[in-house]
C-alpha atoms as a PDB file:
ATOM      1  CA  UNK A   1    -176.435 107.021-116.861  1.00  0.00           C
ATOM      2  CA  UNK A   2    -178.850 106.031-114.149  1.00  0.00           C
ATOM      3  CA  UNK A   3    -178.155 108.358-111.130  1.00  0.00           C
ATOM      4  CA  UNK A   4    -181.420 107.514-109.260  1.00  0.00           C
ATOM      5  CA  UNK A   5    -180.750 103.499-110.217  1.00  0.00           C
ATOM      6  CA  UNK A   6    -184.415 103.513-111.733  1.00  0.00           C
ATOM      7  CA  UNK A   7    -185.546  99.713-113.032  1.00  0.00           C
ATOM      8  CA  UNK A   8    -187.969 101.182-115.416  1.00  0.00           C
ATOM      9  CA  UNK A   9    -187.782 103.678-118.395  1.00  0.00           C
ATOM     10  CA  UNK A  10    -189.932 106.648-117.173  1.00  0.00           C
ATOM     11  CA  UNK A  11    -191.133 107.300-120.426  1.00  0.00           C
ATOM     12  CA  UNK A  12    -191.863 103.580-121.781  1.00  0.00           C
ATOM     13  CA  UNK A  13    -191.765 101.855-118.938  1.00  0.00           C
ATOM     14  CA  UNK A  14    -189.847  99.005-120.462  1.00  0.00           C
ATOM     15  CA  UNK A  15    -186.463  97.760-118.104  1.00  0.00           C
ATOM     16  CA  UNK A  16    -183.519  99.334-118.490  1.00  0.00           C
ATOM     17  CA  UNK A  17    -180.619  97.106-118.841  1.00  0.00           C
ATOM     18  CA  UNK A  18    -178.264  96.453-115.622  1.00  0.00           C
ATOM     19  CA  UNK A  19    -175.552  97.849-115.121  1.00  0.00           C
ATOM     20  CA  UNK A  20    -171.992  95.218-116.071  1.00  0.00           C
ATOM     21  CA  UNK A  21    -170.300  94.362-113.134  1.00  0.00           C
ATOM     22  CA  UNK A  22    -167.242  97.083-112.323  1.00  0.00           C
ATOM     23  CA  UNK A  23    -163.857  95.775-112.764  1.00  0.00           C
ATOM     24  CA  UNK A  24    -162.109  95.482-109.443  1.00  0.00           C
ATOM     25  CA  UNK A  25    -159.426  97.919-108.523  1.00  0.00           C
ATOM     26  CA  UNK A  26    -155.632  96.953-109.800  1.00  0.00           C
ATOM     27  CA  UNK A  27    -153.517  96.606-105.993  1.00  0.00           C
ATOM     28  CA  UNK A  28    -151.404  99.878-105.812  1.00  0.00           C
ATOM     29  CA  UNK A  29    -149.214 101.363-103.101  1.00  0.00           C
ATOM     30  CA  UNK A  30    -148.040 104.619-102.785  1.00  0.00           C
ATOM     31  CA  UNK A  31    -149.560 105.636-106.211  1.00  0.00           C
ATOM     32  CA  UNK A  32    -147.172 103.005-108.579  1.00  0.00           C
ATOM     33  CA  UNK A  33    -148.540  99.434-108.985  1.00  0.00           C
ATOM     34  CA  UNK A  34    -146.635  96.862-106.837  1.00  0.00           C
ATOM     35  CA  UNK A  35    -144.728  95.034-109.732  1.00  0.00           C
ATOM     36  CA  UNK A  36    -143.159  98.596-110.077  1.00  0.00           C
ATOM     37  CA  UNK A  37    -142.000  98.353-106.566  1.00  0.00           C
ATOM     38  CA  UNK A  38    -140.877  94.681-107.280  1.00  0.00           C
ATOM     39  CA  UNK A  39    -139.052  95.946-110.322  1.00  0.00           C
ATOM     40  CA  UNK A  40    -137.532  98.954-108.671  1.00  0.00           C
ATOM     41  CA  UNK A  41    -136.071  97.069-105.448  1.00  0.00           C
ATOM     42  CA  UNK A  42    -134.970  94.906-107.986  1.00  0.00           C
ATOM     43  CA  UNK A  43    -133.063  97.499-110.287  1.00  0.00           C
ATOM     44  CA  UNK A  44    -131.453  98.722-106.278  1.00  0.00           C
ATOM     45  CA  UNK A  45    -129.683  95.455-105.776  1.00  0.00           C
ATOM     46  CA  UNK A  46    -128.529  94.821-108.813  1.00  0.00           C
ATOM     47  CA  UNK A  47    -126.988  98.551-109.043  1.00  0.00           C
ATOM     48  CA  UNK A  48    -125.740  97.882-105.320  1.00  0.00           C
ATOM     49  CA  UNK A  49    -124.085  94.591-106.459  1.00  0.00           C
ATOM     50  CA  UNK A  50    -122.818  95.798-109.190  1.00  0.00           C
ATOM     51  CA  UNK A  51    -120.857  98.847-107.522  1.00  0.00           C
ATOM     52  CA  UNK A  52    -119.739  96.106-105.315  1.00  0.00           C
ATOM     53  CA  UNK A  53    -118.210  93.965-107.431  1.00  0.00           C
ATOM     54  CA  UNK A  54    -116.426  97.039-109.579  1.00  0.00           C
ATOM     55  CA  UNK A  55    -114.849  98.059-106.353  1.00  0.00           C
ATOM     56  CA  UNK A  56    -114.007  94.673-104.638  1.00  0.00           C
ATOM     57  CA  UNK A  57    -115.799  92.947-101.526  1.00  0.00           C
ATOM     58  CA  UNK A  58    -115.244  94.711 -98.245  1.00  0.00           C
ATOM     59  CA  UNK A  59    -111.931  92.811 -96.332  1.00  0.00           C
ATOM     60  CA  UNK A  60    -110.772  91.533 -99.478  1.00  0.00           C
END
């Protein structure tokens, strides 16, 4: 924890150790991950075609 982002211990005055690099940020939208959205467009057409095809296509 280095909130002032000090280079030097204040009591030995040795260098601290850097910080690792942060991880970047997974891609999200609207709170859920996007292969979530990709998976639940996907579940919508397949339970869209699949009422289709219990009831028959339209004009047939």
């Amino acid at each position: 924890w280095n909130p002032d982002d000090k280079d030097v211990c204040w009591r030995c005055q040795t260098p601290l150790p850097k910080a690792p690099p942060s991880k970047p940020k997974r891609q999200t939208f609207g709170g859920l991950p996007v292969w979530m959205w990709v998976a639940l467009a996907l579940l919508f057409l397949v339970m869209n075609f699949g009422s289709c095809m219990m009831m028959g296509a339209p004009g047939s």
